[in-house]
PDB file of N, CA and C in Angstrom:
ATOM      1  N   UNK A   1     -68.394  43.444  89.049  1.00  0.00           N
ATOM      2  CA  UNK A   1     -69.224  44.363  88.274  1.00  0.00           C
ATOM      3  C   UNK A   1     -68.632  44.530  86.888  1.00  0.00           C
ATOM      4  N   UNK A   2     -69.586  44.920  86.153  1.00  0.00           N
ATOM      5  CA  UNK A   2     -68.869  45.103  84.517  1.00  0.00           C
ATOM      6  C   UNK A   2     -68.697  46.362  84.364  1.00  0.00           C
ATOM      7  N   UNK A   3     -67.585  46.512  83.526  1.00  0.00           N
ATOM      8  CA  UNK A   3     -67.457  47.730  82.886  1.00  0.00           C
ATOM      9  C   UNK A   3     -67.811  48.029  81.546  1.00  0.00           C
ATOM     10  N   UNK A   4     -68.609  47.191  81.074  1.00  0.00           N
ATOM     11  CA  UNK A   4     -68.826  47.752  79.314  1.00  0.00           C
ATOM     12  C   UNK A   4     -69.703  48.426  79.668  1.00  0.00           C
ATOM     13  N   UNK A   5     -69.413  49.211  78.527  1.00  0.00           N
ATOM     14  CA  UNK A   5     -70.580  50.805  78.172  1.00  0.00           C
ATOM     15  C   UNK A   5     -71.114  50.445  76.836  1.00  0.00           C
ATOM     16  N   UNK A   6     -72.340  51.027  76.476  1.00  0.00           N
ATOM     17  CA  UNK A   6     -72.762  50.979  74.970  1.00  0.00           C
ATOM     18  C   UNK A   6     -72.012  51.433  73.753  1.00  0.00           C
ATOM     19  N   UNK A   7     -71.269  51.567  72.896  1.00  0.00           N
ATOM     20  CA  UNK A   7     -70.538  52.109  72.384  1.00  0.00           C
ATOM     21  C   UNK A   7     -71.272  53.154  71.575  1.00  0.00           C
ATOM     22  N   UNK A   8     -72.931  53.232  71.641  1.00  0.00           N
ATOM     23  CA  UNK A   8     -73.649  53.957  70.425  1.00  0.00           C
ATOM     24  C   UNK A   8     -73.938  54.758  71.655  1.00  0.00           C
ATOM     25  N   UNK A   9     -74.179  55.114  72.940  1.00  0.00           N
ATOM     26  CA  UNK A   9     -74.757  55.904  74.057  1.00  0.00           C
ATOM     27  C   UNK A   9     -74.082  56.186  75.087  1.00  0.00           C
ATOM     28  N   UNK A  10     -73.604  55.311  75.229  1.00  0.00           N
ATOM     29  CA  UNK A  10     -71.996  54.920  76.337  1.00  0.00           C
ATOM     30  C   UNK A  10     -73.051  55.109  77.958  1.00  0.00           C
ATOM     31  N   UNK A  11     -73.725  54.226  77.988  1.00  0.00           N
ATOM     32  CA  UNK A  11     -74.853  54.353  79.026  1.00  0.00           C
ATOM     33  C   UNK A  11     -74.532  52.424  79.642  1.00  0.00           C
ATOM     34  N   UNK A  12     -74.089  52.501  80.893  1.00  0.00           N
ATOM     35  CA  UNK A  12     -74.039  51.146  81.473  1.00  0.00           C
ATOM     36  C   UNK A  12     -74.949  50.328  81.690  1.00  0.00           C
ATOM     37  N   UNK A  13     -76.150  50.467  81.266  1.00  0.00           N
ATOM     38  CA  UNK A  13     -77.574  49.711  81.511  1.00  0.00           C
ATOM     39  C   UNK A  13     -77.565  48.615  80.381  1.00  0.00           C
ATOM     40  N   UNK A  14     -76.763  47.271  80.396  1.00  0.00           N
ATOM     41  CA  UNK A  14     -76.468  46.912  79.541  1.00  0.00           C
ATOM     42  C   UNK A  14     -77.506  45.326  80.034  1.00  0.00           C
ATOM     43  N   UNK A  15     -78.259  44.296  78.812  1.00  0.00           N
ATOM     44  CA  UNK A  15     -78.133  43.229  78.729  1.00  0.00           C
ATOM     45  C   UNK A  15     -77.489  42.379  78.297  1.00  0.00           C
ATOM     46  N   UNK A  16     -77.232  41.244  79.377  1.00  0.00           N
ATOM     47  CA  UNK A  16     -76.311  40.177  78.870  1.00  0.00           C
ATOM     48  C   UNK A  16     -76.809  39.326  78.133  1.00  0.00           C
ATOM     49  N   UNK A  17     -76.977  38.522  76.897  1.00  0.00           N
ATOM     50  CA  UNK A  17     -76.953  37.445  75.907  1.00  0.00           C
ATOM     51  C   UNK A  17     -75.791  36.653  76.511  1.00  0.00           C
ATOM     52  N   UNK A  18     -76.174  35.423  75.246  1.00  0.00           N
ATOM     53  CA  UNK A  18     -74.989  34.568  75.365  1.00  0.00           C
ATOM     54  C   UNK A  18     -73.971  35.079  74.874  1.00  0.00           C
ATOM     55  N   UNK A  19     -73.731  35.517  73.113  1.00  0.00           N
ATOM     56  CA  UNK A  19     -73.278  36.060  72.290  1.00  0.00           C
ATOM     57  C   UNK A  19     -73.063  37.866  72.381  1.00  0.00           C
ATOM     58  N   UNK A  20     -74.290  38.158  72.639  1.00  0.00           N
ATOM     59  CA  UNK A  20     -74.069  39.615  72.346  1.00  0.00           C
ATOM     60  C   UNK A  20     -74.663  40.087  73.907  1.00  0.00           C
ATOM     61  N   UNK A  21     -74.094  41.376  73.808  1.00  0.00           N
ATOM     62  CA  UNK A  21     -74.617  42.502  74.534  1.00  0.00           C
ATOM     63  C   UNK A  21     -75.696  43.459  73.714  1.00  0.00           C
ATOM     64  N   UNK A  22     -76.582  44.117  74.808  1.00  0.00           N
ATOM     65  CA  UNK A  22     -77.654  44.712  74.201  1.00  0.00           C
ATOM     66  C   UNK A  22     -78.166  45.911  75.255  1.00  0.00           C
ATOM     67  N   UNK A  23     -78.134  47.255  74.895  1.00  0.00           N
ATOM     68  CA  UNK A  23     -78.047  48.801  75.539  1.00  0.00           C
ATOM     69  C   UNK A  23     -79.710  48.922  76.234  1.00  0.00           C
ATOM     70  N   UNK A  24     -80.124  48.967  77.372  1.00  0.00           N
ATOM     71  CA  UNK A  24     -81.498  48.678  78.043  1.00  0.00           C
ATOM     72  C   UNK A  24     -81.942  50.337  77.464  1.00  0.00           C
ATOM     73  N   UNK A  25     -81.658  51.299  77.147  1.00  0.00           N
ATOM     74  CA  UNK A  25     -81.365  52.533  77.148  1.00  0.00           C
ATOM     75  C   UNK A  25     -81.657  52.440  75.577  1.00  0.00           C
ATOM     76  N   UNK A  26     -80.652  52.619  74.454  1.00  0.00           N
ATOM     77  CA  UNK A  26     -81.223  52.532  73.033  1.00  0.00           C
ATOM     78  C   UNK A  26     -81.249  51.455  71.989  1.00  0.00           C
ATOM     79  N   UNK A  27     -81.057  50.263  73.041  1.00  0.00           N
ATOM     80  CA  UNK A  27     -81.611  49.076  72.193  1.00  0.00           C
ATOM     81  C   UNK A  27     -80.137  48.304  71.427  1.00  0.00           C
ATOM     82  N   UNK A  28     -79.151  48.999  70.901  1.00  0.00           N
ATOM     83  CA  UNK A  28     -78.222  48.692  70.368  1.00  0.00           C
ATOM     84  C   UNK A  28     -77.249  47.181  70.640  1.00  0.00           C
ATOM     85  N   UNK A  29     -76.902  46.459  69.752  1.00  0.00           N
ATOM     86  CA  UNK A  29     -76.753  44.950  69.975  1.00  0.00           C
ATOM     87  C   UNK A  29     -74.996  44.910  69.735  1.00  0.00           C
ATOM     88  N   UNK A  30     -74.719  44.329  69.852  1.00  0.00           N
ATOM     89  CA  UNK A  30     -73.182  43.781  69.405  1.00  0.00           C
ATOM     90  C   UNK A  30     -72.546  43.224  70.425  1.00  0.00           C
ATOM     91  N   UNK A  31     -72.039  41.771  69.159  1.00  0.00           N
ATOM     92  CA  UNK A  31     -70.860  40.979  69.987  1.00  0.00           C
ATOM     93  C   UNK A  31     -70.458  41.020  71.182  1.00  0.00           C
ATOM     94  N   UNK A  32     -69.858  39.620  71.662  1.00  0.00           N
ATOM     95  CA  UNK A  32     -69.631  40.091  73.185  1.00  0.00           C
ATOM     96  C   UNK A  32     -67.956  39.487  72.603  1.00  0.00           C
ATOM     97  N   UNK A  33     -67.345  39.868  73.096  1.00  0.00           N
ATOM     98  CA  UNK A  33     -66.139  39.444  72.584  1.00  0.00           C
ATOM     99  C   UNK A  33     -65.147  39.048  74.314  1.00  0.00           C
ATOM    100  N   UNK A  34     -64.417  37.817  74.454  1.00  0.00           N
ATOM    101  CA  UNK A  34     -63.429  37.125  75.146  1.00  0.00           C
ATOM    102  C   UNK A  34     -62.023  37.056  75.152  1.00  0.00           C
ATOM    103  N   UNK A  35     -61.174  37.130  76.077  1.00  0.00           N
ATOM    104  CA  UNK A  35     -59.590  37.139  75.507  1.00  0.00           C
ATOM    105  C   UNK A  35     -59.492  34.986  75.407  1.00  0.00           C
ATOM    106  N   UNK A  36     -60.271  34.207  75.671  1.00  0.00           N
ATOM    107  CA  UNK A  36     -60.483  33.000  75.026  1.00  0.00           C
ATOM    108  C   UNK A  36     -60.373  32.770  73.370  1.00  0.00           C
ATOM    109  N   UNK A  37     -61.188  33.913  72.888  1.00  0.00           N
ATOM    110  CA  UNK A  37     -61.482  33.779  71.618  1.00  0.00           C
ATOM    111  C   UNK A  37     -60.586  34.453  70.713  1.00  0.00           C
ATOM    112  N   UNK A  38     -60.620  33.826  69.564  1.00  0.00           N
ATOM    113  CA  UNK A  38     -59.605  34.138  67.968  1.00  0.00           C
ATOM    114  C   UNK A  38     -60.112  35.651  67.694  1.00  0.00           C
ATOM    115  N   UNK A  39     -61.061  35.783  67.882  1.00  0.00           N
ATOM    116  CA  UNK A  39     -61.540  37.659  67.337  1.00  0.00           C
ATOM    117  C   UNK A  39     -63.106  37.061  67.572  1.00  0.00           C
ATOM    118  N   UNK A  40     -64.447  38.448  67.135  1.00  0.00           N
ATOM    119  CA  UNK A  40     -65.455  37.748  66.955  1.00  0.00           C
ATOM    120  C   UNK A  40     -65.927  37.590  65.505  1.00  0.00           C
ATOM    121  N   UNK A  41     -66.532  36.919  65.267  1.00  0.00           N
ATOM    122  CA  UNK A  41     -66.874  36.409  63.838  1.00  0.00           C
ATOM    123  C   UNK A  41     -68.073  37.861  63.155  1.00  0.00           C
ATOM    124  N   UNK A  42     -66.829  37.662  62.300  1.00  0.00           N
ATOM    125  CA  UNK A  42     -67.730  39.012  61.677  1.00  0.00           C
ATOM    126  C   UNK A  42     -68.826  38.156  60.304  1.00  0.00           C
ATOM    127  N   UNK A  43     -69.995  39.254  60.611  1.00  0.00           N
ATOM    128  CA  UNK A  43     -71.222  38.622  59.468  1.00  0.00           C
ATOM    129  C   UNK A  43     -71.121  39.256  58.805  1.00  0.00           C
ATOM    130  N   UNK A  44     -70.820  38.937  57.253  1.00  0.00           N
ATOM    131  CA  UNK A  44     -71.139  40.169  56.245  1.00  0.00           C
ATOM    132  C   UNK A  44     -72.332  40.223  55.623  1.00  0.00           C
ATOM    133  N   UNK A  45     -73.259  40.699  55.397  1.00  0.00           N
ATOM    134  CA  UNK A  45     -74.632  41.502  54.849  1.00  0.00           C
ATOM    135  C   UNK A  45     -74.237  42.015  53.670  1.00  0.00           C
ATOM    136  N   UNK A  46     -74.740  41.903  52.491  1.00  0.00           N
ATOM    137  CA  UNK A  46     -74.862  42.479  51.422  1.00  0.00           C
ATOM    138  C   UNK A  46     -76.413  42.623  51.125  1.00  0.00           C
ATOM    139  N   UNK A  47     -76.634  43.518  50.248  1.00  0.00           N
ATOM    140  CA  UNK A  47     -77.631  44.215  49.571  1.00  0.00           C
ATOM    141  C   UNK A  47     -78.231  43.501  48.046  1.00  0.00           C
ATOM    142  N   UNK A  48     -78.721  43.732  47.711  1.00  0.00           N
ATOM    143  CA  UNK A  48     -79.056  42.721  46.020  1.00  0.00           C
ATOM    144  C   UNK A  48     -78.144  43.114  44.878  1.00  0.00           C
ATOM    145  N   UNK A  49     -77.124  44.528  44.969  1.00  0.00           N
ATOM    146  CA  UNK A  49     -76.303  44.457  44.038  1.00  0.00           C
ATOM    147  C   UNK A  49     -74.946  44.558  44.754  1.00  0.00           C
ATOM    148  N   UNK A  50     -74.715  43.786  46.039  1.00  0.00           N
ATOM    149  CA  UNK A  50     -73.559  43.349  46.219  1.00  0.00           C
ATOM    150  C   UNK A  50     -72.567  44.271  47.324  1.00  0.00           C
ATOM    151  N   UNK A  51     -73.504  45.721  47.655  1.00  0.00           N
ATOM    152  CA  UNK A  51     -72.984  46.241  48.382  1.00  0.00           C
ATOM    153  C   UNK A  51     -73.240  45.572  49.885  1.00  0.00           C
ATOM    154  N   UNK A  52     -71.775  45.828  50.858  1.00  0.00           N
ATOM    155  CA  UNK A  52     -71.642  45.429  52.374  1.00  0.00           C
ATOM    156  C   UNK A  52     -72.848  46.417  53.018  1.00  0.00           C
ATOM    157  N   UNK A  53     -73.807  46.177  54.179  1.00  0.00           N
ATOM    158  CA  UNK A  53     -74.625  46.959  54.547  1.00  0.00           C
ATOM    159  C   UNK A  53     -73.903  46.805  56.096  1.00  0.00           C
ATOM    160  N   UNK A  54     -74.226  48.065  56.732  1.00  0.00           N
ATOM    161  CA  UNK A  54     -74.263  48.145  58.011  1.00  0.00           C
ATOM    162  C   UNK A  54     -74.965  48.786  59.028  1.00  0.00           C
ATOM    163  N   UNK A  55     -74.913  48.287  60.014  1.00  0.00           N
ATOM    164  CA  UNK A  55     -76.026  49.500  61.193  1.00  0.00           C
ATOM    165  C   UNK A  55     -76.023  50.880  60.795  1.00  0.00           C
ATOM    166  N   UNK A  56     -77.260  51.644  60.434  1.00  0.00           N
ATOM    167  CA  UNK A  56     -77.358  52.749  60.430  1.00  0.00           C
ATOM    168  C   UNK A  56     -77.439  52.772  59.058  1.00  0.00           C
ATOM    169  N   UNK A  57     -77.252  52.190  57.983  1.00  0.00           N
ATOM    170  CA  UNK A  57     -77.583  52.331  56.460  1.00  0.00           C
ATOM    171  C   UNK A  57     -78.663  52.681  56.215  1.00  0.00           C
ATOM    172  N   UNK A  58     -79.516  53.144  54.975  1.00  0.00           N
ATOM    173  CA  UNK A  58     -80.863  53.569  54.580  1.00  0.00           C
ATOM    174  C   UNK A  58     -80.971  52.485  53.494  1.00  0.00           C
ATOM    175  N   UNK A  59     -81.997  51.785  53.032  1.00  0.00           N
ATOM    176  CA  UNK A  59     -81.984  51.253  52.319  1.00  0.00           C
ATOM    177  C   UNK A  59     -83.582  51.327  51.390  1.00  0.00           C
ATOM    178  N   UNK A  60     -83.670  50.924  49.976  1.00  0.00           N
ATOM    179  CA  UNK A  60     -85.000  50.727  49.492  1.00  0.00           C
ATOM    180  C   UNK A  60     -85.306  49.854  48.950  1.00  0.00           C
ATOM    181  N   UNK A  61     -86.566  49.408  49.252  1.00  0.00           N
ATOM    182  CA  UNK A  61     -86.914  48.067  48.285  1.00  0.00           C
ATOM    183  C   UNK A  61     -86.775  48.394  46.727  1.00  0.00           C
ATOM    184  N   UNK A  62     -86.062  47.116  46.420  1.00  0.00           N
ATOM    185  CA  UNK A  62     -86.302  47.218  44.870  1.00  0.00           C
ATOM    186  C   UNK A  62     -87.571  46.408  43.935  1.00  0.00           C
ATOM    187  N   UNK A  63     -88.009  45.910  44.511  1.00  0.00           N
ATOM    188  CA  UNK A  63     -89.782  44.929  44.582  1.00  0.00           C
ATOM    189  C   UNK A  63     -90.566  45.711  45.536  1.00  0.00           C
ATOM    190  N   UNK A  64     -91.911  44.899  45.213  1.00  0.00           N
ATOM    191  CA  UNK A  64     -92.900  45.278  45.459  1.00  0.00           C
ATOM    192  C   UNK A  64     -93.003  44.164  46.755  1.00  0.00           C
ATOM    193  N   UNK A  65     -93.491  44.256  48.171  1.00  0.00           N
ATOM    194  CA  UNK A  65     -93.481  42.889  49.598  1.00  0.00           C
ATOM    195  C   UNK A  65     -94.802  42.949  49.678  1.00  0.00           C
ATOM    196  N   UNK A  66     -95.214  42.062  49.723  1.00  0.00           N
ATOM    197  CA  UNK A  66     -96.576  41.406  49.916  1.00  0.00           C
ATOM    198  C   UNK A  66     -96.188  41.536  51.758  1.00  0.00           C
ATOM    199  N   UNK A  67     -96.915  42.161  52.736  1.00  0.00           N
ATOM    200  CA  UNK A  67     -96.228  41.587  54.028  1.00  0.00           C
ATOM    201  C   UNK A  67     -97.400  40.422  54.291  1.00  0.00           C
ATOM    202  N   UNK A  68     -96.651  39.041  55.398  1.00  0.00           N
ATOM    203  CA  UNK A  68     -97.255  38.494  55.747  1.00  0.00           C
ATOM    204  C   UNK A  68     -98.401  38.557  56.511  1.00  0.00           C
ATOM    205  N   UNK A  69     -99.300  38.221  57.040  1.00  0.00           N
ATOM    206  CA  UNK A  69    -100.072  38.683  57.978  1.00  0.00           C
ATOM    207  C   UNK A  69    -101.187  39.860  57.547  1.00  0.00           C
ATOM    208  N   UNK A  70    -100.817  40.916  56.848  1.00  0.00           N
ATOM    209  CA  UNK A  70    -101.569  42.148  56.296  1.00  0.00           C
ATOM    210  C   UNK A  70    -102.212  42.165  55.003  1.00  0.00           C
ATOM    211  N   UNK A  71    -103.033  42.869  54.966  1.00  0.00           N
ATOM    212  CA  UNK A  71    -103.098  42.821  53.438  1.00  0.00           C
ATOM    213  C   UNK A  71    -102.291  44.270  52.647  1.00  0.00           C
ATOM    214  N   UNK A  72    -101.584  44.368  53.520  1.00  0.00           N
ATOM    215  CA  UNK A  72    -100.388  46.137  52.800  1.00  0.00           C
ATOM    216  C   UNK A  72     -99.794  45.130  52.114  1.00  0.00           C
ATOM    217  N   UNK A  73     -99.291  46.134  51.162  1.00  0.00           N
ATOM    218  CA  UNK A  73     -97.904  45.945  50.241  1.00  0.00           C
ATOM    219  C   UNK A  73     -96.956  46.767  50.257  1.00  0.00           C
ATOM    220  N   UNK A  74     -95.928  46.838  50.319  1.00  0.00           N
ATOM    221  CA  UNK A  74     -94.766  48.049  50.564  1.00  0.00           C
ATOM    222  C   UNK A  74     -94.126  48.300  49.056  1.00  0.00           C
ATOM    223  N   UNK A  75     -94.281  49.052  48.537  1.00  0.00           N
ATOM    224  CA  UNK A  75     -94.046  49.496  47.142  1.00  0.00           C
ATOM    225  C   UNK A  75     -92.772  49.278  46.450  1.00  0.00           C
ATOM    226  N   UNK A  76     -91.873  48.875  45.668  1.00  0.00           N
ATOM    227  CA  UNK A  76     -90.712  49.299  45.521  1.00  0.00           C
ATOM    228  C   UNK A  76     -89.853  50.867  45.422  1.00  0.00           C
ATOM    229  N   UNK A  77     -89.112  51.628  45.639  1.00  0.00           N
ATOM    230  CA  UNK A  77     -89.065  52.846  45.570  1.00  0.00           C
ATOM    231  C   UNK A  77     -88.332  53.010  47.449  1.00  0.00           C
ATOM    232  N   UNK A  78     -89.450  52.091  48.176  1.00  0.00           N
ATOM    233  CA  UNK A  78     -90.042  52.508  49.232  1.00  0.00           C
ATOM    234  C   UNK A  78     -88.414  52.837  50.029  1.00  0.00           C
ATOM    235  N   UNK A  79     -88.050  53.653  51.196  1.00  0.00           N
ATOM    236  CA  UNK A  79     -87.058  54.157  52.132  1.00  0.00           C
ATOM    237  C   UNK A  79     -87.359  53.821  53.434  1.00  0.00           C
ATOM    238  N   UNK A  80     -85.990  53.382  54.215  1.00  0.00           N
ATOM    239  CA  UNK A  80     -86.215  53.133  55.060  1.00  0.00           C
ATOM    240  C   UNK A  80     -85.733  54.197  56.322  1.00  0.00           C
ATOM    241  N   UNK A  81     -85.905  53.886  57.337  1.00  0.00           N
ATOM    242  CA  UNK A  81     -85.155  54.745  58.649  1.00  0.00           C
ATOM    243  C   UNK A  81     -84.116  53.772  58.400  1.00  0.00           C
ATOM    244  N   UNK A  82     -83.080  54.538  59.467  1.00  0.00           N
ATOM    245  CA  UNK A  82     -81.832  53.305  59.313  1.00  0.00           C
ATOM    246  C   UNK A  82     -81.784  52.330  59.806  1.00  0.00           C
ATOM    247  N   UNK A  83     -81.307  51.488  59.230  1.00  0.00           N
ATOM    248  CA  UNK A  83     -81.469  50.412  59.519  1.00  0.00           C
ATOM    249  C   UNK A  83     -80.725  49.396  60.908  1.00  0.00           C
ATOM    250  N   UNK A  84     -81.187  47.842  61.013  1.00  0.00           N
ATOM    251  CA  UNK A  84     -80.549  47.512  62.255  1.00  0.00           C
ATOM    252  C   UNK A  84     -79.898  45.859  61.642  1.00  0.00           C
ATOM    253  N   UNK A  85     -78.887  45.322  61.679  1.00  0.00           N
ATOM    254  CA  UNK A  85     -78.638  44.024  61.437  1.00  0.00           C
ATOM    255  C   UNK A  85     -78.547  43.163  62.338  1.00  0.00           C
ATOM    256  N   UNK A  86     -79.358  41.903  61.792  1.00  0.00           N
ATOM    257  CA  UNK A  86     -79.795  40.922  63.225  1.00  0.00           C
ATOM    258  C   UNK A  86     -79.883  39.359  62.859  1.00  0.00           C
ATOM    259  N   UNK A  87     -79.280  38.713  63.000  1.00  0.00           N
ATOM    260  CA  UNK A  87     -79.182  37.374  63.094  1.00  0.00           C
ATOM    261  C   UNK A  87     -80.514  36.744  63.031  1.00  0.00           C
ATOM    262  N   UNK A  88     -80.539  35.738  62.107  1.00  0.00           N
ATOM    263  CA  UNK A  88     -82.039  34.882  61.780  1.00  0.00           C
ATOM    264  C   UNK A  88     -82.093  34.858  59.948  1.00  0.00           C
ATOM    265  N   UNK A  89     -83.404  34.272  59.861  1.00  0.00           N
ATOM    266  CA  UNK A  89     -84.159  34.511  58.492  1.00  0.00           C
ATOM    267  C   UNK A  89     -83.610  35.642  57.680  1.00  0.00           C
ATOM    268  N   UNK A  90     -84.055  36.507  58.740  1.00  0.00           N
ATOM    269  CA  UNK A  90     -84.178  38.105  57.714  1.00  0.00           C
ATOM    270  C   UNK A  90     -83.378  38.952  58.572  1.00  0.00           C
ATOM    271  N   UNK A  91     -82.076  39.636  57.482  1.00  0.00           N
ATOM    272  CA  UNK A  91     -81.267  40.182  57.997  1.00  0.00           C
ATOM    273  C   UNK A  91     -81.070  41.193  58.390  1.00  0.00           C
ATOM    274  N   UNK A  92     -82.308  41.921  58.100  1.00  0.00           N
ATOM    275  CA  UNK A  92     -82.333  43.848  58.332  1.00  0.00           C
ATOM    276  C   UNK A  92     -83.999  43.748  59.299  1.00  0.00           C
ATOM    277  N   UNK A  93     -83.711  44.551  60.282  1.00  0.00           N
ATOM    278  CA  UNK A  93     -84.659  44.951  61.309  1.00  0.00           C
ATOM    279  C   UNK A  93     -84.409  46.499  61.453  1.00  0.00           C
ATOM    280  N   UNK A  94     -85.928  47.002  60.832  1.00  0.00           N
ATOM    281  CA  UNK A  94     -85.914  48.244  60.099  1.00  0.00           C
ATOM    282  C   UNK A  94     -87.327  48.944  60.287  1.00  0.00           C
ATOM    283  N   UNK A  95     -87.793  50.215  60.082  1.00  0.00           N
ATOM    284  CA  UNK A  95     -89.148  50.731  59.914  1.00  0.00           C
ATOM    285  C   UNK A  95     -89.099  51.238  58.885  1.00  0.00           C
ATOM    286  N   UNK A  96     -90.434  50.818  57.874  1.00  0.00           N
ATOM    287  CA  UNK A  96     -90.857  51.464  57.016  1.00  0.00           C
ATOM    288  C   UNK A  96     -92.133  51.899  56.741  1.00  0.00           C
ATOM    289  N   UNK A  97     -92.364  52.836  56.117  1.00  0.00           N
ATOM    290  CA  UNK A  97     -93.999  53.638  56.420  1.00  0.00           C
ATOM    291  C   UNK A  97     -94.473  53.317  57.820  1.00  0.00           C
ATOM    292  N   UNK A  98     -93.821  53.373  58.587  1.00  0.00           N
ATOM    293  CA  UNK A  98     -94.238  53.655  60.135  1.00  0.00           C
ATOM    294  C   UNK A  98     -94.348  52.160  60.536  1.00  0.00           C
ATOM    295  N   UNK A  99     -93.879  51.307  60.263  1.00  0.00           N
ATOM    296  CA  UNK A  99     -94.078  49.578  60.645  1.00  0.00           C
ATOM    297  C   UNK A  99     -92.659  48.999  60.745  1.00  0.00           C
ATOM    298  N   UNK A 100     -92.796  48.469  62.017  1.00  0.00           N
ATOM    299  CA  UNK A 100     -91.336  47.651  62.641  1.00  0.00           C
ATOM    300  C   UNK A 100     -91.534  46.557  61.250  1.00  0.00           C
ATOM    301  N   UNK A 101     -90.537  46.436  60.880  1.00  0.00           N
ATOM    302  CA  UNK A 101     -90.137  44.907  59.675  1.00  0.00           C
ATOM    303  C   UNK A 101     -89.346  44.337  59.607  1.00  0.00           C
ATOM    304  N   UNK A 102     -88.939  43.156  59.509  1.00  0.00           N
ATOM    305  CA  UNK A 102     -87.750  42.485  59.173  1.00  0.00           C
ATOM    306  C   UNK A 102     -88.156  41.721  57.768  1.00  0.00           C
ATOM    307  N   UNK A 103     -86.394  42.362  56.671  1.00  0.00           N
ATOM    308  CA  UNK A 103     -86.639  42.690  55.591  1.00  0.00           C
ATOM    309  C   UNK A 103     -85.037  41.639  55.316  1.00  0.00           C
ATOM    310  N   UNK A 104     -84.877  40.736  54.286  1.00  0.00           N
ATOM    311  CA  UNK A 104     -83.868  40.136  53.653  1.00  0.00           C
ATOM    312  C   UNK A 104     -83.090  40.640  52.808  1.00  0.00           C
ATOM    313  N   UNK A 105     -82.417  40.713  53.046  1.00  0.00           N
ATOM    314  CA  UNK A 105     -81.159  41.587  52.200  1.00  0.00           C
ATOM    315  C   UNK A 105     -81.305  41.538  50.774  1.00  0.00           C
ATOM    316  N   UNK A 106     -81.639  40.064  50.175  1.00  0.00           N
ATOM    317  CA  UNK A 106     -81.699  40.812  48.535  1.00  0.00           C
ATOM    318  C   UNK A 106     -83.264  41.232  48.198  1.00  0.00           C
ATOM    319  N   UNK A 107     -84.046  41.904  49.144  1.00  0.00           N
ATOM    320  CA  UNK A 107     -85.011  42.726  48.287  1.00  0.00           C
ATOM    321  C   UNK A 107     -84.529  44.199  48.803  1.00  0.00           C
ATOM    322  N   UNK A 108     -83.526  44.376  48.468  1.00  0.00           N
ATOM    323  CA  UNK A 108     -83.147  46.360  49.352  1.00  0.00           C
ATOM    324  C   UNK A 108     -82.111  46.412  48.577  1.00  0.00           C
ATOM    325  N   UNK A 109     -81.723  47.670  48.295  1.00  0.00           N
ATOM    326  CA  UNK A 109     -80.169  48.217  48.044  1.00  0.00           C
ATOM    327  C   UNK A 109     -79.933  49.143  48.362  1.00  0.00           C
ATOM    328  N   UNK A 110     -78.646  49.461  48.850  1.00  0.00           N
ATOM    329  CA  UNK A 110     -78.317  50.057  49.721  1.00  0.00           C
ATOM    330  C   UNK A 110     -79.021  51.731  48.879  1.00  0.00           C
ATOM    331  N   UNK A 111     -78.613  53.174  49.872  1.00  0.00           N
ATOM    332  CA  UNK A 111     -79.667  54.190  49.420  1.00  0.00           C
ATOM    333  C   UNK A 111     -77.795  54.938  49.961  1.00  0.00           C
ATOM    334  N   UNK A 112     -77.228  55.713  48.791  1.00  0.00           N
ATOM    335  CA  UNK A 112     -76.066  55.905  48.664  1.00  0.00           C
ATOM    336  C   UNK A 112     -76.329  57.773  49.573  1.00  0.00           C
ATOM    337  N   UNK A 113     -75.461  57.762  50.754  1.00  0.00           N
ATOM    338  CA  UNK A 113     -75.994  58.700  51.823  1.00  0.00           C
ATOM    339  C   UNK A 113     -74.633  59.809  51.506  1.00  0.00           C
ATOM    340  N   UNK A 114     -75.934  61.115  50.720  1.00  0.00           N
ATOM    341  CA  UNK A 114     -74.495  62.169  50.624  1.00  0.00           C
ATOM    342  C   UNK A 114     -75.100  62.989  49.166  1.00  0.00           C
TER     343      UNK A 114
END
């Protein structure tokens, strides 16, 4: 049996990936890490003026997104909920004006919390 817990819920209802683990409970992703392995490979994410982004950041477009598929446009200005970082194309998996999106790091900068 396993013992990892979620580290964002600490709830054992966990999915296994190859790579990562993922919380059945609040969704939350990260690394699976081995005493085989050197450490796990950290991804760094930056923003369009260079800041590191991470889970839970706020971020805003600095353009105007045509989204695919719709005929919306998401404004520049626009804020997000916080955000989620995820492997692929597009590096931020996020809601904005009430719509699940996945958004590329240089149209956002980070939204300085404080």
């Amino acid at each position: 049996m396993n013992d990892t817990v979620c580290p964002m819920c600490e709830m054992k209802e966990l999915l296994e990936h190859n790579e990562r683990w993922e919380c059945v409970t609040c969704g939350h992703e990260w690394a699976r890490t081995s005493s085989t392995d050197d450490g796990p490979v950290v991804r760094v994410v930056k923003d369009a003026h260079g800041n590191v982004l991470a889970d839970g950041d706020v971020v805003s477009l600095i353009k105007d997104l045509k989204l695919n598929g719709a005929s919306l446009v998401l404004k520049a200005g626009s804020k997000s909920k916080p955000i989620r970082l995820v492997d692929g194309d597009h590096e931020i998996s996020c809601k904005m004006d009430g719509m699940a999106i996945g958004l590329k790091a240089c149209f956002v900068k980070k939204v300085s919390q404080g």
